[in-house]
Protein backbone atom coordinates (compact mmCIF):
# COMPACT_ATOMS: atom_id res chain seq x y z
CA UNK A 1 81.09 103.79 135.78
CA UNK A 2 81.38 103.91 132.19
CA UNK A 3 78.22 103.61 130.29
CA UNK A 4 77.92 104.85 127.00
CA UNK A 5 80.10 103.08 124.72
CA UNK A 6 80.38 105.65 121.66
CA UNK A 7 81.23 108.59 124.13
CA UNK A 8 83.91 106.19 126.48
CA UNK A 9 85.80 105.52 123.58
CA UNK A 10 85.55 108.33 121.26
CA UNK A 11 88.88 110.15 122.91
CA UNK A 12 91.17 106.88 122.21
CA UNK A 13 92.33 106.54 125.13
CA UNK A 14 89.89 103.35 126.32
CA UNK A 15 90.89 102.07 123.07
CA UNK A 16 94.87 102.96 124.01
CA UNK A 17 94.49 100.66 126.99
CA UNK A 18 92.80 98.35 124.66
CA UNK A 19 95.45 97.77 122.54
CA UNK A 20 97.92 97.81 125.69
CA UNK A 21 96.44 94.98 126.90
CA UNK A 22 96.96 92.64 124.38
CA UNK A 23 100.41 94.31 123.26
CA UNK A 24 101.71 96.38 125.91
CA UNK A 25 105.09 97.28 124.05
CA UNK A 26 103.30 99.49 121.73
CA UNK A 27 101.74 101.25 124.10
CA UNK A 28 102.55 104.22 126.20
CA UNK A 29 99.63 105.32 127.89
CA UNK A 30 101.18 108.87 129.12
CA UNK A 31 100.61 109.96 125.23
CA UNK A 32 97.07 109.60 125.21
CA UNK A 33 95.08 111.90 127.37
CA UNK A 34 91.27 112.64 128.15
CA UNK A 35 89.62 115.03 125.17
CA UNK A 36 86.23 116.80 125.20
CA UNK A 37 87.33 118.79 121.73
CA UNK A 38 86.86 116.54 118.60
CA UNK A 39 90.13 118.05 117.56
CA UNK A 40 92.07 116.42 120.39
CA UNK A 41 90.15 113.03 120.09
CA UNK A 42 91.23 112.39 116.63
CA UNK A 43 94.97 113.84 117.66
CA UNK A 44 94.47 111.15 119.95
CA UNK A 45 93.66 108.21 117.80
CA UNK A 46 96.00 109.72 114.97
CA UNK A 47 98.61 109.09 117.63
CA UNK A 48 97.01 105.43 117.93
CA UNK A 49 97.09 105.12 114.29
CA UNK A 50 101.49 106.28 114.12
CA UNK A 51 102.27 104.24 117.00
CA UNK A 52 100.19 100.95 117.19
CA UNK A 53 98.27 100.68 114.24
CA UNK A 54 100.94 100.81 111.71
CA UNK A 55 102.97 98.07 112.87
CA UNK A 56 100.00 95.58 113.66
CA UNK A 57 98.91 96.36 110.08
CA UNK A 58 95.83 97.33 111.08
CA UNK A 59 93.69 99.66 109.06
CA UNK A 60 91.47 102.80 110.33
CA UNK A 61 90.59 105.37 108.06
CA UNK A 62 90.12 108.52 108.69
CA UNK A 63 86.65 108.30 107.92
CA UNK A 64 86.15 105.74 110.55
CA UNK A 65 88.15 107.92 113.22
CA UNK A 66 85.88 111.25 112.62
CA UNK A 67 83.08 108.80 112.73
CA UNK A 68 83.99 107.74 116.02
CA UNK A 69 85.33 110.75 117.33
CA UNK A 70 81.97 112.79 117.06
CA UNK A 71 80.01 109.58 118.57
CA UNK A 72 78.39 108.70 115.37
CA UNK A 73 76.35 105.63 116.32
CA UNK A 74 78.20 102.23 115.12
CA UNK A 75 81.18 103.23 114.43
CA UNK A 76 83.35 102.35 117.39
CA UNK A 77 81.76 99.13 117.21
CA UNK A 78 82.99 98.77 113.84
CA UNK A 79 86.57 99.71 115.02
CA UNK A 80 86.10 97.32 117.59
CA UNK A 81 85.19 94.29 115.97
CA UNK A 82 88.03 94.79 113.13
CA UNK A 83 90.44 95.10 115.81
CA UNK A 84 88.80 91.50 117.49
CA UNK A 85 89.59 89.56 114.02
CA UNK A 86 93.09 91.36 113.88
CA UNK A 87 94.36 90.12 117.60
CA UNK A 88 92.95 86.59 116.63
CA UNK A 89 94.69 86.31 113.31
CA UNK A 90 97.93 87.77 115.12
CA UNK A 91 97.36 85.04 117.47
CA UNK A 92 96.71 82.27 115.33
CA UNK A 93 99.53 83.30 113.41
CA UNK A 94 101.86 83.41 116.60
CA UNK A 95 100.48 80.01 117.65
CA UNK A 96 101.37 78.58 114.18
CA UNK A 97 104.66 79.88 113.97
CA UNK A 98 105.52 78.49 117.60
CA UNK A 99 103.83 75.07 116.46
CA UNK A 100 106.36 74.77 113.29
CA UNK A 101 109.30 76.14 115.67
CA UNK A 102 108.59 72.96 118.04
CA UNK A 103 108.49 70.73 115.17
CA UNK A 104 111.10 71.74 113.35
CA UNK A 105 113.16 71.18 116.92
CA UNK A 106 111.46 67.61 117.53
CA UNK A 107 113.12 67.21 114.10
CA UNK A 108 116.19 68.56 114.79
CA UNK A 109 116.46 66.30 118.23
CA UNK A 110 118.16 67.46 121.41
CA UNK A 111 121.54 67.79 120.28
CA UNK A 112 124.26 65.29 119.60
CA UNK A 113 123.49 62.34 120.83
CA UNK A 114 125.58 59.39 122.23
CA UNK A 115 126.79 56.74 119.43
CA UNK A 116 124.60 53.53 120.28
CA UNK A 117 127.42 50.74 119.59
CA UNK A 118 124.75 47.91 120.21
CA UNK A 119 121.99 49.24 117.96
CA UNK A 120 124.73 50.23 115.51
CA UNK A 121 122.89 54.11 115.73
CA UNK A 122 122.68 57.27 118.28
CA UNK A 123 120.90 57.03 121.35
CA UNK A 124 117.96 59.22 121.94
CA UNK A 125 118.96 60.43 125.23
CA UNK A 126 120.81 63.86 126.72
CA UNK A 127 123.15 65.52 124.58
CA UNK A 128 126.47 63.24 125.48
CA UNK A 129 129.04 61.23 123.60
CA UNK A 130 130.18 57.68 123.60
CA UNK A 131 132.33 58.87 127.05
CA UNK A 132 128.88 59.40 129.19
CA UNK A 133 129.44 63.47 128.87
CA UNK A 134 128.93 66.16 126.91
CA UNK A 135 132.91 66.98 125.91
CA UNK A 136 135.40 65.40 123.46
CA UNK A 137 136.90 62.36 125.30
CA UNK A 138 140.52 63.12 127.21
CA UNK A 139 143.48 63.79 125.02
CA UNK A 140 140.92 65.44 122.15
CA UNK A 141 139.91 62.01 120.41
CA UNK A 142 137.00 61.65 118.74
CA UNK A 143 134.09 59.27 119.92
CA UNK A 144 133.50 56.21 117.69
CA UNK A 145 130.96 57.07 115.00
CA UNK A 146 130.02 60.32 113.43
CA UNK A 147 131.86 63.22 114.42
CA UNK A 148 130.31 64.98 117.45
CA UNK A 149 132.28 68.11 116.86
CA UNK A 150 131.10 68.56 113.49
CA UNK A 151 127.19 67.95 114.71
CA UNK A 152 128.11 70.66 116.94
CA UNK A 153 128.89 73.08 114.37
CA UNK A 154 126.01 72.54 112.24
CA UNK A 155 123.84 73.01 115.08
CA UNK A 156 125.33 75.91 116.44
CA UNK A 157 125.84 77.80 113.08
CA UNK A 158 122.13 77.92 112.46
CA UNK A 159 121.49 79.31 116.16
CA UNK A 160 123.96 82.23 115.51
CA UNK A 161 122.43 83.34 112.62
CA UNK A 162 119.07 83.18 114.71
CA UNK A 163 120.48 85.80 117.12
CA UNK A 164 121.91 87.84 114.67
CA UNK A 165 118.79 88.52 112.99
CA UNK A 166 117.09 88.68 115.92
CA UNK A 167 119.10 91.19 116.86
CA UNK A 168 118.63 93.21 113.68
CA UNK A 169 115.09 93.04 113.98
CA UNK A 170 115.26 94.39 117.24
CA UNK A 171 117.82 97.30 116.29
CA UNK A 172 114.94 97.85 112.98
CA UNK A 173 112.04 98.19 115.15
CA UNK A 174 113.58 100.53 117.91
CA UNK A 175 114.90 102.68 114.64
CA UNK A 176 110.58 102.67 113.62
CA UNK A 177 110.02 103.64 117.34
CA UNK A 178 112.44 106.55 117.27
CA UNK A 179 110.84 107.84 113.57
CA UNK A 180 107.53 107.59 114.47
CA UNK A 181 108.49 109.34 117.79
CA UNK A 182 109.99 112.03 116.02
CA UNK A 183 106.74 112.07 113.67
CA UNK A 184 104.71 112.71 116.36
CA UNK A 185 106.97 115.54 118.01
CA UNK A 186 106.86 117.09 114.62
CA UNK A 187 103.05 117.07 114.68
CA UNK A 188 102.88 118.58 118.17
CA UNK A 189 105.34 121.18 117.29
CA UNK A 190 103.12 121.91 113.88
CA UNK A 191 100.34 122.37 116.01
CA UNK A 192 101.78 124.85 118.74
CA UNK A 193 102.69 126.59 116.05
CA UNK A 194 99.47 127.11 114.70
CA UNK A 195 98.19 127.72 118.42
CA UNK A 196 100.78 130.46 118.43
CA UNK A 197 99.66 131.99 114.87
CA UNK A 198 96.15 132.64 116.14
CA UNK A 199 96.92 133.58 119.29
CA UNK A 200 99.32 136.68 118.03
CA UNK A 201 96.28 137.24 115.77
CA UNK A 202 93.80 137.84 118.75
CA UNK A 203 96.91 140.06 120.48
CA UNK A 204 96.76 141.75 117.13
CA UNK A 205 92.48 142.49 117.06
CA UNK A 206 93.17 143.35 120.33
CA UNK A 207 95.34 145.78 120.09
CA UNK A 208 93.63 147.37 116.66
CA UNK A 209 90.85 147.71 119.10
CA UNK A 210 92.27 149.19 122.11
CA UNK A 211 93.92 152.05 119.24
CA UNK A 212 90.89 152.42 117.62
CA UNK A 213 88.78 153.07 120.88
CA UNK A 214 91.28 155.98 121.86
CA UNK A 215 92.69 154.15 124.77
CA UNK A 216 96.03 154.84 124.47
């Protein structure tokens, strides 16, 4: 069992499935792997910072990631509490945007409704006509009162342009995904190639050392 706090979450990966939890679509937990170097515990959480961070809008300097990389005493709990006020005001702000959505539909009302010829207005019931159904009556009249074809176009107009930019917005954010994907590939790629540098430079002593000791 985990006991230590500082040390559990100083790698970023406890704080990877953190973040999973409450938004598991930013989160793929194969890129985040146990560190004992402080080098790859802030590669780690500079990985949390491309992929999750960024698009909650949630800030952690680097300060604060050094800090809690090398255990420094209260400074994961810092992290941690920030992030507990970020998922509740990304929470309240979900549940206010659903409230207004459910309004503005109780507004809107169900659809066309059926022309009330005794009340002289629309009944509030399913979305039918004058006929008892939801289509135009036989032979493509009208029913009496407002058009019902024409209610159906304003409501439907509105709802397309919903999709579409939902559909955008979807399109945007796996274009982000792919970027910050190749952002991280690039860093990887930047560090093998450092790897690589000092590693020909040890072949190099090496070899300076093996001429110089008349081994060859």
């Amino acid at each position: 069992p985990k006991h230590n706090i500082a040390r559990d979450f100083s790698d970023g990966v406890m704080m990877a499935e953190l973040v999973k939890h409450f938004f598991p679509k930013l989160i793929d937990l194969h890129n985040y792997s146990s560190a004992q170097s402080v080098a790859q515990k802030i590669y780690n959480w500079n990985t949390l910072e491309m992929k999750a961070f960024r698009k909650l809008n949630f800030v952690v300097s680097k300060k604060d990631i050094e800090e809690v990389a090398t255990c420094v005493p209260g400074a994961v709990e810092k992290v941690l509490s920030d992030f507990k006020k970020k998922v509740s005001q990304i929470q309240h702000k979900k549940m206010h945007e659903q409230q207004k959505l459910h309004q503005a539909r109780a507004v809107k009302g169900p659809g066309p409704a059926a022309f009330d010829r005794d009340g002289g207005g629309y009944a509030a019931g399913p979305s039918t006509n004058a006929y008892g159904d939801s289509s135009t009556p036989a032979g493509g009249g009208l029913p009496n009162g407002p058009s019902n074809f024409m209610g159906d176009v304003h409501t439907r107009r509105p709802e397309a342009r919903d999709l579409t930019n939902e559909i955008l917005a979807e399109k945007d954010e796996t274009i982000n995904e792919m970027k910050e994907t190749i952002e991280i590939l690039e860093v990887k790629i930047r560090k093998l190639e450092q790897l690589l540098k000092i590693k020909d430079h040890k072949i190099a002593a090496l070899q300076s050392k093996v001429q110089g000791g008349g081994f060859q």
